[in-house]
N, C-alpha and C. Protein backbone atom coordinates (compact mmCIF):
# COMPACT_ATOMS: atom_id res chain seq x y z
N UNK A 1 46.66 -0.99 -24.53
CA UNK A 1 47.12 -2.36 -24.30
C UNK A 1 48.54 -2.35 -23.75
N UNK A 2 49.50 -1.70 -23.96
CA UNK A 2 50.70 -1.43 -24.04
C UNK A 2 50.92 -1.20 -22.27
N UNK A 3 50.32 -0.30 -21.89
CA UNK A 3 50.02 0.10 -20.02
C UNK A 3 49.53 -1.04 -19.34
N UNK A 4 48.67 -2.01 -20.13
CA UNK A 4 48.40 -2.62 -18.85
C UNK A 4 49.63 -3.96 -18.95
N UNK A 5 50.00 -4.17 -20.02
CA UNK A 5 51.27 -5.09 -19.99
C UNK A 5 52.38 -5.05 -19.12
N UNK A 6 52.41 -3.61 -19.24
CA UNK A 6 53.86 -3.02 -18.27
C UNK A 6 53.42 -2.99 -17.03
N UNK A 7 52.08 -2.40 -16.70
CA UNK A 7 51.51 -2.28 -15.22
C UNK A 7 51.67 -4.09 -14.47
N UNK A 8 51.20 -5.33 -15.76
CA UNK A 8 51.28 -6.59 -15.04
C UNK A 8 52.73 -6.82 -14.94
N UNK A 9 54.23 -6.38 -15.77
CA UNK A 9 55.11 -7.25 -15.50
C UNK A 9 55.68 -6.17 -13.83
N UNK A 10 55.46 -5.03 -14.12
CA UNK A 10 56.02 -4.12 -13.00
C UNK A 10 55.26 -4.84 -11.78
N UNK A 11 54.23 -4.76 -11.49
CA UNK A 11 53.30 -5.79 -10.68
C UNK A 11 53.88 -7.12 -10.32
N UNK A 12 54.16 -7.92 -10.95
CA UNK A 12 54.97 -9.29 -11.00
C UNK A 12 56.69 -9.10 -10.20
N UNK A 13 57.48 -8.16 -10.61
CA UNK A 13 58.52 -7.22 -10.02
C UNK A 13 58.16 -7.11 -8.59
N UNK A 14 57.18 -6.23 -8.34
CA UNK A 14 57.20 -5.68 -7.25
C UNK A 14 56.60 -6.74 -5.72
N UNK A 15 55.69 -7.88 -6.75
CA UNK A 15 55.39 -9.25 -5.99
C UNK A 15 56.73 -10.04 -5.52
N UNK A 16 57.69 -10.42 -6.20
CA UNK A 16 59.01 -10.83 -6.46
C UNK A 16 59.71 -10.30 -5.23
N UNK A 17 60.13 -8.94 -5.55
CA UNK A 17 60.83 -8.15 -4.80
C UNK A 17 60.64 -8.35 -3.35
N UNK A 18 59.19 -8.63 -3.07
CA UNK A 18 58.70 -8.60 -1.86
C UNK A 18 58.78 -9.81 -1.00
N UNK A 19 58.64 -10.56 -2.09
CA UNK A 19 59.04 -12.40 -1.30
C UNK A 19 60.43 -12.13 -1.56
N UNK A 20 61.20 -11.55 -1.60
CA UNK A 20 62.60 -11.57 -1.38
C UNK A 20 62.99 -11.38 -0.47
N UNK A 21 62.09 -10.04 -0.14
CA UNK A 21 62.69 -9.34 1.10
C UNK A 21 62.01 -9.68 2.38
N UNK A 22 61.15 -10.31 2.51
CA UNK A 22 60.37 -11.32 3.18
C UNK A 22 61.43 -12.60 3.41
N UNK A 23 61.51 -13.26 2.64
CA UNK A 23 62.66 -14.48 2.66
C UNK A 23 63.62 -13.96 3.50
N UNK A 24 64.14 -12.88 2.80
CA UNK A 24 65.48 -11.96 4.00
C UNK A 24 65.49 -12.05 5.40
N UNK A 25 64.33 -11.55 5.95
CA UNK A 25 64.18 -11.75 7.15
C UNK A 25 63.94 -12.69 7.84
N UNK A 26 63.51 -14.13 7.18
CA UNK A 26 62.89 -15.15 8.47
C UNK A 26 64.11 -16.31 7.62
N UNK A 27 64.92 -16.21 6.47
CA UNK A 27 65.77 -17.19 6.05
C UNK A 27 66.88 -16.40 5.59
N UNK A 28 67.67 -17.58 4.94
CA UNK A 28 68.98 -17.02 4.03
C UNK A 28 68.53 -17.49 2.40
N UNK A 29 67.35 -18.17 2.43
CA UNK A 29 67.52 -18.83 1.06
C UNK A 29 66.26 -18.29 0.55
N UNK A 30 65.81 -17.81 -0.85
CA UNK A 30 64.92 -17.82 -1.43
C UNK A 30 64.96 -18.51 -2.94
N UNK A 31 63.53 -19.46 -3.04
CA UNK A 31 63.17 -19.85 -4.26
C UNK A 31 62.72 -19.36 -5.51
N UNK A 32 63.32 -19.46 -6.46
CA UNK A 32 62.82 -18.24 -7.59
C UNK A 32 62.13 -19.47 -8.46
N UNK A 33 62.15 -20.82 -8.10
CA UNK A 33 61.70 -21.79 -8.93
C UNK A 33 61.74 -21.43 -9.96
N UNK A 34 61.72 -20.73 -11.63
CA UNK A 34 61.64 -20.81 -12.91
C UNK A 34 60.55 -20.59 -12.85
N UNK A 35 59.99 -20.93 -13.95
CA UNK A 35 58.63 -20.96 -15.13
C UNK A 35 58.71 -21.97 -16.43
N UNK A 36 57.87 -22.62 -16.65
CA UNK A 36 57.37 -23.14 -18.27
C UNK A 36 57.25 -21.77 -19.12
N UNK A 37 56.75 -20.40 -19.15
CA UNK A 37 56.90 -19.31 -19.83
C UNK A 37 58.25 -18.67 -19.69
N UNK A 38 58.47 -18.65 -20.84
CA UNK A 38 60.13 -17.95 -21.29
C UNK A 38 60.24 -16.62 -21.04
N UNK A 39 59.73 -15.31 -20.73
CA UNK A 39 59.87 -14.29 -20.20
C UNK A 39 59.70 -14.63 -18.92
N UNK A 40 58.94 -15.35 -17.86
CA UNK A 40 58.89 -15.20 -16.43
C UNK A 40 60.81 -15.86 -16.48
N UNK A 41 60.89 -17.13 -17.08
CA UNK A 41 62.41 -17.87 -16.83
C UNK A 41 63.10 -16.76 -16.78
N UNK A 42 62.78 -16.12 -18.09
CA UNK A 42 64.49 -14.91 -18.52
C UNK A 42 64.37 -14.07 -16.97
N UNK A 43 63.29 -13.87 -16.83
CA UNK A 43 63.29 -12.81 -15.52
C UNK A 43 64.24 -13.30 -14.53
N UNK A 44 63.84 -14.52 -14.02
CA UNK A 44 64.15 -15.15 -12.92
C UNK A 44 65.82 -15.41 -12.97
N UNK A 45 66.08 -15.68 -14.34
CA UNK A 45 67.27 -16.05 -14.79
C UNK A 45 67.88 -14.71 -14.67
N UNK A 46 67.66 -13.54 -14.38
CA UNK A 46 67.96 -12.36 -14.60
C UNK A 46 68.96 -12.02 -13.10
N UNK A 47 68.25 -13.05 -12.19
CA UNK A 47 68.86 -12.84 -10.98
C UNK A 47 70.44 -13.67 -10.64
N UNK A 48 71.13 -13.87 -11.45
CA UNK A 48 71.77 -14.39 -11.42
C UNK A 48 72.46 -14.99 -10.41
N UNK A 49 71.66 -16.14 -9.96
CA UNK A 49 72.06 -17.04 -8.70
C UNK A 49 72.24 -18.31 -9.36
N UNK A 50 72.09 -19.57 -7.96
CA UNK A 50 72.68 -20.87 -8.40
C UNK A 50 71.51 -21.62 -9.18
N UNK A 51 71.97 -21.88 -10.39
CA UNK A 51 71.03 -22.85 -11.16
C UNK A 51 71.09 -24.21 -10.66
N UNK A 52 69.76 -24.64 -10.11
CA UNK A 52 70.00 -26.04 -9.55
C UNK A 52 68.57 -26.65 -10.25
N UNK A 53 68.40 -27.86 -10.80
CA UNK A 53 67.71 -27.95 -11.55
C UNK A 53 67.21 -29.22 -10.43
N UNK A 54 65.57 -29.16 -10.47
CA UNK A 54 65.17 -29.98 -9.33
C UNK A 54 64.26 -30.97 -9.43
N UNK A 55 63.75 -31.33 -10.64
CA UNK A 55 62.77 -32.48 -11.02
C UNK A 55 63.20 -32.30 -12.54
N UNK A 56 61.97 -32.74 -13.12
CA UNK A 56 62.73 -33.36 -14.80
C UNK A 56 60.86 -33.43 -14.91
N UNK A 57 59.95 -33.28 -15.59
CA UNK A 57 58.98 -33.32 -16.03
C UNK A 57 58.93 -33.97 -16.96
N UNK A 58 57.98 -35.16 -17.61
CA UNK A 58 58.20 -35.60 -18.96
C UNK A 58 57.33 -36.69 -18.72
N UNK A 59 56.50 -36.84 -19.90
CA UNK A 59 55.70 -37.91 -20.41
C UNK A 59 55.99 -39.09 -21.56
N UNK A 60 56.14 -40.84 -20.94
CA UNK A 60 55.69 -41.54 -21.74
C UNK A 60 54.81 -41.75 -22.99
N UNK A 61 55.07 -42.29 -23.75
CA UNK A 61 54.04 -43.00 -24.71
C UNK A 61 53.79 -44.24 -23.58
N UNK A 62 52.31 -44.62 -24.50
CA UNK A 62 52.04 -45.99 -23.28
C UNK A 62 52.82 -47.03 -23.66
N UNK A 63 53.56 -47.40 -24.44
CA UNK A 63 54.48 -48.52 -24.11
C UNK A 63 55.67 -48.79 -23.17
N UNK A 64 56.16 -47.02 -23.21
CA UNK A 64 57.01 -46.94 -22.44
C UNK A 64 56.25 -47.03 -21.01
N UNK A 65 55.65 -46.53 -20.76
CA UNK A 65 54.52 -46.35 -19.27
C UNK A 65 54.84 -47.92 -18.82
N UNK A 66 54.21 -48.80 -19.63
CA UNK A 66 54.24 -49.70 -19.34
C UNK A 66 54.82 -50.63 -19.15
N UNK A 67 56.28 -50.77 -19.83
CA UNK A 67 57.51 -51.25 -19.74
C UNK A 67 57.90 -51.01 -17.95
N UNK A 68 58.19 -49.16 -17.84
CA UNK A 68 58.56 -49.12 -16.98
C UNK A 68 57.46 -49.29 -15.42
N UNK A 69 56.49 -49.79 -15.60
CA UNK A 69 55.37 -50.27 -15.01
C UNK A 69 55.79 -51.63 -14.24
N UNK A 70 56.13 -52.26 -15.60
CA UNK A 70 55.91 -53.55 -15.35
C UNK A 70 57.72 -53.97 -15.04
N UNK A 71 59.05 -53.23 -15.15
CA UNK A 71 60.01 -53.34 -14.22
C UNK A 71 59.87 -54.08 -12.91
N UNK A 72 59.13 -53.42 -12.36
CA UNK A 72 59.74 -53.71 -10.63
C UNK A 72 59.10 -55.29 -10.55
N UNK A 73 58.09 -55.51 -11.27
CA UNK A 73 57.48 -56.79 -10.92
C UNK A 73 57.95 -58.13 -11.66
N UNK A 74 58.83 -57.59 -12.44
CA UNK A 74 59.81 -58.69 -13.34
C UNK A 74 60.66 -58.77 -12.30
N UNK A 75 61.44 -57.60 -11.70
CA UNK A 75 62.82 -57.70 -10.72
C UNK A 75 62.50 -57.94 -9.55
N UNK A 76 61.53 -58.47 -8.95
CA UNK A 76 60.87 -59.02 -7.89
C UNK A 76 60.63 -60.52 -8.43
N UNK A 77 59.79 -60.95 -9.62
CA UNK A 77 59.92 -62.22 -9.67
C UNK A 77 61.23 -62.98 -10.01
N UNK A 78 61.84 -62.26 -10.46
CA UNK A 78 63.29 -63.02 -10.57
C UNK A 78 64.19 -62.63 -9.53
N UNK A 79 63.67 -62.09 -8.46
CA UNK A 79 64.45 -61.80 -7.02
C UNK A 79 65.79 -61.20 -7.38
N UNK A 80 65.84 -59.90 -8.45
CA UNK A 80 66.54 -59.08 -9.03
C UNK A 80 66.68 -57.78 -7.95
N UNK A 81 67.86 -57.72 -7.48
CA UNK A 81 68.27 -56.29 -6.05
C UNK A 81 68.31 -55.33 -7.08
């Protein structure tokens, strides 16, 4: 069990490595986007570049859903900019 763990993260490395060096040649910028799994993050985080954080993920309860649902059509009937 132990070999094929190391064989997938070395594998994952050597995928990485390669869109890097790929990126190298046709740009200046490559995306390491993160992960939801905390060993791919630490990895990525490993590269120590610019942390830029680029969406926000997150779920309502339905009241809130609906509150913010029903916003724009309150600030439209009361001709609210």
């Amino acid at each position: 069990m132990g070999q094929s763990i190391l064989y997938t993260m070395m594998m994952f490395v050597i995928i990485c490595w390669e869109g890097i060096m790929f990126a190298a040649k046709v740009s200046k910028h490559f995306d390491f986007e993160g992960s939801m799994i905390e060993n791919i993050e630490r990895f990525c985080r490993s590269f120590t570049g610019e942390f830029t954080v680029r969406c926000r993920v997150y779920r309502l309860d339905t009241l809130s859903q609906f509150a913010s649902d029903l916003k724009p059509v309150v600030k439209k009937l009361l001709k609210y900019k």
